[in-house]
Protein backbone atom coordinates (compact mmCIF):
# COMPACT_ATOMS: atom_id res chain seq x y z
CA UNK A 1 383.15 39.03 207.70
CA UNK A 2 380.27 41.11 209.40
CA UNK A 3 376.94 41.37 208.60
CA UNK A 4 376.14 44.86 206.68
CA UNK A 5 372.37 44.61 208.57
CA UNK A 6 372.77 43.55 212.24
CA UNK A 7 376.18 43.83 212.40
CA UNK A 8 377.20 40.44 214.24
CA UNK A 9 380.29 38.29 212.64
CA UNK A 10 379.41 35.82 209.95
CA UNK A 11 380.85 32.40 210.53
CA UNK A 12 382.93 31.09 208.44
CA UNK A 13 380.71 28.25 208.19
CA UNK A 14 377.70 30.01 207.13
CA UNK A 15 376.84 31.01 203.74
CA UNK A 16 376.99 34.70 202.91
CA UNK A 17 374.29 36.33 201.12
CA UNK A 18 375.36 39.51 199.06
CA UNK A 19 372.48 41.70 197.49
CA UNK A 20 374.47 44.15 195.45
CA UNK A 21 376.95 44.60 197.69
CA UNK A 22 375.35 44.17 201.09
CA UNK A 23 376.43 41.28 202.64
CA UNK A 24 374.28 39.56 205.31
CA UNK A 25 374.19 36.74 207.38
CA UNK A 26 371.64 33.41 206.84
CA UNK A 27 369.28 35.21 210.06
CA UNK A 28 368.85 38.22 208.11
CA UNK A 29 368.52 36.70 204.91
CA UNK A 30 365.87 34.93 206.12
CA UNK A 31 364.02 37.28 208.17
CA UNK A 32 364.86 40.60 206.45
CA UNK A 33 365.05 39.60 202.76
CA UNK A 34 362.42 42.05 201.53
CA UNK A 35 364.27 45.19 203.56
CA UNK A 36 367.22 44.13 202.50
CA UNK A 37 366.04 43.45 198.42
CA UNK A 38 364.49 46.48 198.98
CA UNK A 39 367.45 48.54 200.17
CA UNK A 40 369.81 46.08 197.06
CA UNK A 41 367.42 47.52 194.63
CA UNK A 42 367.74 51.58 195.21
CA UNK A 43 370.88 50.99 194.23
CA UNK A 44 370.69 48.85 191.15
CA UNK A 45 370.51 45.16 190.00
CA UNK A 46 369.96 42.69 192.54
CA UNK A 47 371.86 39.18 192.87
CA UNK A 48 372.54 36.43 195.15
CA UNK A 49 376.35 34.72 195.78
CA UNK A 50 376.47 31.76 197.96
CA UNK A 51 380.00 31.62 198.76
CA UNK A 52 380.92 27.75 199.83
CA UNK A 53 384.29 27.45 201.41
CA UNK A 54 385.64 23.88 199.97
CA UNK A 55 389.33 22.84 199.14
CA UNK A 56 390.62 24.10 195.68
CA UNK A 57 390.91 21.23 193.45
CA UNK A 58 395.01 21.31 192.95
CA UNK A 59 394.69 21.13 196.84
CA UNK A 60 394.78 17.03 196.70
CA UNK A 61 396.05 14.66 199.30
CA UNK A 62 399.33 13.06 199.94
CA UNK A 63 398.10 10.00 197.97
CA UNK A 64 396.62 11.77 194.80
CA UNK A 65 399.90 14.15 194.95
CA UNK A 66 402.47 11.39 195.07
CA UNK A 67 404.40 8.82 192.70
CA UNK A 68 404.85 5.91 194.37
CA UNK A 69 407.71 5.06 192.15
CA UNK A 70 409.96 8.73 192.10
CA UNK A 71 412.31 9.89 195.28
CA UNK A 72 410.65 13.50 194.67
CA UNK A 73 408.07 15.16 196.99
CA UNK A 74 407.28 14.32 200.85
CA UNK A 75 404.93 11.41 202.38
CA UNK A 76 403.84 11.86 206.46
CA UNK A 77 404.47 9.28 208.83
CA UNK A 78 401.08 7.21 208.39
CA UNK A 79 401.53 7.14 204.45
CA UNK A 80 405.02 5.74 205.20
CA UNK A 81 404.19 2.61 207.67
CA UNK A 82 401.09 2.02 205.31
CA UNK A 83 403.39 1.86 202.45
CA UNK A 84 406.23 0.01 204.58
CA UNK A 85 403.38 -2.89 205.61
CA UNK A 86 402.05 -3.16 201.99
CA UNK A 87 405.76 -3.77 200.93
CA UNK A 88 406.46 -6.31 203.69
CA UNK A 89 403.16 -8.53 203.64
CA UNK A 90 403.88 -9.66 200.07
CA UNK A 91 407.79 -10.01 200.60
CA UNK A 92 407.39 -12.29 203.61
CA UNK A 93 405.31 -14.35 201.95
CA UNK A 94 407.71 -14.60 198.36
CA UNK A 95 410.23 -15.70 201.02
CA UNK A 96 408.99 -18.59 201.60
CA UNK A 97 408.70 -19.93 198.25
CA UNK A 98 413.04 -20.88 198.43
CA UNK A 99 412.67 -22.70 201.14
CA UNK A 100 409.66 -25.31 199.92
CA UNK A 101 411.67 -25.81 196.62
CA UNK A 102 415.14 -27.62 195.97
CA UNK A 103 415.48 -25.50 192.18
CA UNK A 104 417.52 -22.53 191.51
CA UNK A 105 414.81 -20.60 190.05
CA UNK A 106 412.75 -19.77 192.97
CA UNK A 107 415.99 -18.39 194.47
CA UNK A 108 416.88 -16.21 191.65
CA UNK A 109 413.44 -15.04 191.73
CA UNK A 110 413.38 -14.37 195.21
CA UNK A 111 416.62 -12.18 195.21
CA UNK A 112 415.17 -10.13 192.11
CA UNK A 113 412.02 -9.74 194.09
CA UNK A 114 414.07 -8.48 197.07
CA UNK A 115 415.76 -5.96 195.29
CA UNK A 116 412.91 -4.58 193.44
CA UNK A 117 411.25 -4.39 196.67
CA UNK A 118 414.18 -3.02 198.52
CA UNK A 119 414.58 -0.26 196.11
CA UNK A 120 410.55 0.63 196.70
CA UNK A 121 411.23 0.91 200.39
CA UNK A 122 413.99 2.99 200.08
CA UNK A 123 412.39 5.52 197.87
CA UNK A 124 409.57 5.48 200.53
CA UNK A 125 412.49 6.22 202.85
CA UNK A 126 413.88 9.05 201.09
CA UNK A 127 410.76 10.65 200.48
CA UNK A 128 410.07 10.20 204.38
CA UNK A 129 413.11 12.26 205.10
CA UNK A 130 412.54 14.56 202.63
CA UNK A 131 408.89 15.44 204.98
CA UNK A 132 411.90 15.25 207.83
CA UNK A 133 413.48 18.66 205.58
CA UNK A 134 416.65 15.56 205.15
CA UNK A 135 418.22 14.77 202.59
CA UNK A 136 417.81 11.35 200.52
CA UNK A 137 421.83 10.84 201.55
CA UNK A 138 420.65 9.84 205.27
CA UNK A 139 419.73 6.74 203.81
CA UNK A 140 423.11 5.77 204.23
CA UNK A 141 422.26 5.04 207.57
CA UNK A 142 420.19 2.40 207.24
CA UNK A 143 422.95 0.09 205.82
CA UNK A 144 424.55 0.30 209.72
CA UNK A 145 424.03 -2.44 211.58
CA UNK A 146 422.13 -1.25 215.11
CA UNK A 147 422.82 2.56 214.11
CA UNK A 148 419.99 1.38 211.33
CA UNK A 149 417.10 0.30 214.21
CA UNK A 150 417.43 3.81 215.76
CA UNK A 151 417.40 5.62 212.09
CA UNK A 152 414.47 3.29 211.29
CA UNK A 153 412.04 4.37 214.34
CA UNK A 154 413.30 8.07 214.00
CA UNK A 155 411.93 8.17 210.34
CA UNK A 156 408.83 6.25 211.35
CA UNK A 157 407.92 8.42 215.01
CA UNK A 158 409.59 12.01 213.50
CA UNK A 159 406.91 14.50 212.89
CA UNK A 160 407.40 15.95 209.56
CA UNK A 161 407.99 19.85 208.89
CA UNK A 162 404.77 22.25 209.62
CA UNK A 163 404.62 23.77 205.74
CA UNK A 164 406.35 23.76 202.32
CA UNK A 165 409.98 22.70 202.87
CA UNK A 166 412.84 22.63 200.16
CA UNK A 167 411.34 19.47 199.09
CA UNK A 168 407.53 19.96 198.38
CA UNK A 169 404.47 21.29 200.15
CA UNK A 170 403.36 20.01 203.39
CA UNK A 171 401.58 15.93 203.21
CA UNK A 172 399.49 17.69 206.16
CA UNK A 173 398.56 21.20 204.29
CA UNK A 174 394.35 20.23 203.63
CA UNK A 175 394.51 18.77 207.60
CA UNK A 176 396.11 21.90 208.87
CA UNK A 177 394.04 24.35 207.04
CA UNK A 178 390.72 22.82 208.24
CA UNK A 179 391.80 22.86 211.55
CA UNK A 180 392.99 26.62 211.01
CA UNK A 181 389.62 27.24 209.95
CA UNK A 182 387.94 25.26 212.76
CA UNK A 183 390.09 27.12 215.05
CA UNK A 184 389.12 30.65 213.99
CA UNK A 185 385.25 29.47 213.52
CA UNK A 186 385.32 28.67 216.84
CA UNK A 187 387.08 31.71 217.75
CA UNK A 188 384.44 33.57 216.27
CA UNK A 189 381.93 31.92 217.92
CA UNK A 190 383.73 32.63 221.43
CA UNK A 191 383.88 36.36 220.74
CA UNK A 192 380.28 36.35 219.44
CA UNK A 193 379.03 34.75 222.62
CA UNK A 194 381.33 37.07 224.69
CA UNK A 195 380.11 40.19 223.38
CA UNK A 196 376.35 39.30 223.45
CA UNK A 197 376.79 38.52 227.20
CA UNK A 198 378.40 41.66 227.81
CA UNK A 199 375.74 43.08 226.28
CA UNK A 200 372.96 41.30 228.14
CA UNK A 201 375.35 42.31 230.89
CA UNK A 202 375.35 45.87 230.67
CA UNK A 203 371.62 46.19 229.78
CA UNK A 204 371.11 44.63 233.05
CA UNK A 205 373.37 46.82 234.89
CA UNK A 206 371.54 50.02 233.42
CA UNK A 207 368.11 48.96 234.27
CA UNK A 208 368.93 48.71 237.25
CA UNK A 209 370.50 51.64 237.91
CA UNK A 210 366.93 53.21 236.35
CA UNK A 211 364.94 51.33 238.86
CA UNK A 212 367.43 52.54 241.78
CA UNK A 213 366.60 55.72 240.36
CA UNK A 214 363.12 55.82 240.39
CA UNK A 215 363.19 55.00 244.03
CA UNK A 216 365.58 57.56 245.19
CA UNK A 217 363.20 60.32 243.29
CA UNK A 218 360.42 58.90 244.68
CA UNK A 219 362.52 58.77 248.42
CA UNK A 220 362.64 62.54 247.71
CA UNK A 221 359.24 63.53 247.15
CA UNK A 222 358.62 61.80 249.81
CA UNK A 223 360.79 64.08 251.77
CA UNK A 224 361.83 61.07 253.16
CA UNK A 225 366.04 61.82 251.64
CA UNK A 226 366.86 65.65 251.09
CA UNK A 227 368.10 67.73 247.72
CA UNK A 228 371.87 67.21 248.32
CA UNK A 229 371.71 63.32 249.49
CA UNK A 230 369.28 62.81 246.36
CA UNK A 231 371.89 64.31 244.05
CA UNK A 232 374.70 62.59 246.01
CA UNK A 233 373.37 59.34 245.57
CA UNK A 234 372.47 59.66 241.73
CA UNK A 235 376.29 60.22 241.26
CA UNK A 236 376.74 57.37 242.82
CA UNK A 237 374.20 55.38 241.16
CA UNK A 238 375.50 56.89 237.85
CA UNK A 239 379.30 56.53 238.45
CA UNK A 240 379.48 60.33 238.59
């Protein structure tokens, strides 16, 4: 977005002002506001609209968006170890419980416990692949002995799929827009820097050729340089 006053691009992180349908930037806001209310009011009612660039609401994060407990949707790689340790810690230490006690109990209660838990894991699995565009039948693969170390680490270390998949929208899509953003901010800000430079650039070249100029006219009534190498080194000054 460009400003309607001085013409220079509008950040994206910078509010925009719009007085009836002039948009300007926060510098002439600030400096210009009675020109500018004054040029909003010939043609009718003025207003204000601070436009804030936030995340929409239904844009939530992979935690918000998720059931823990359902195979459906996608998780990223840190959601998955996160959810693989808080699943572990507490098993480990259930485990020990058989061993300190000669009664049946704790046993059957530990095997129920490691089912239940199993279960979690492996919908944390599926969903895992699912961010992998894989389908929940690769699973499978964990149940082979040594083939089931590899699939575990290639789930854990496998970037997930840059967008919406089959299976859901992206775990990443609020981290990838706000560095699409910061990307074309910054972008902004290089070709806003590059074209006031060539600006400053070009001002500088033209005063200069004035002052060359000058001298060669004054060379000349001087009668120090004649008519023709006057005019032949104007051309030259002026790219003629």
């Amino acid at each position: 977005m460009k400003c309607e006053n001085c013409g220079e691009n509008i950040p994206l992180w910078q509010t925009e002002y719009n007085l009836d349908g002039i948009t300007v930037c926060f510098d002439c806001y600030s400096n210009n506001y009675e020109d500018i209310k004054y040029r909003a009011k010939q043609k009718g009612k003025t207003k204000k609209k601070k436009v804030v660039t936030t995340n929409s609401e239904n844009e939530t994060n992979s935690y918000s968006d998720d059931d823990f407990f359902s195979t459906n949707g996608r998780i990223r790689r840190s959601t998955y170890f996160f959810r693989t340790l808080f699943l572990a810690i507490p098993f480990t230490i259930i485990s020990l419980i058989p061993q300190s006690s000669q009664e049946p109990g704790p046993a059957i209660l530990f095997i129920l416990v490691a089912i239940g838990f199993g279960i979690l894991q492996i919908i944390q699995a599926i969903k895992r692949l699912h961010d992998i565009d894989l389908g929940g039948e690769y699973i499978l693969l964990s149940f082979i002995p040594i083939v089931n170390l590899i699939f575990g680490l290639y789930i854990l270390f496998k970037e997930g799929t840059s967008g919406p998949n089959q299976y859901g929208e992206d775990p990443k899509k609020n981290e990838r827009t706000s560095e699409n953003k910061l990307n074309s901010s910054a972008s902004n800000l290089k070709e806003t820097i590059s074209n006031k430079m060539q600006s400053s650039t070009n001002e500088n070249t033209q005063n200069h050729g004035l002052d060359d100029l000058e001298k060669l006219a004054d060379l000349k009534d001087k009668g120090i340089i004649t008519e023709e190498e006057f005019v032949a080194k104007k051309k030259q000054i002026l790219g003629l």
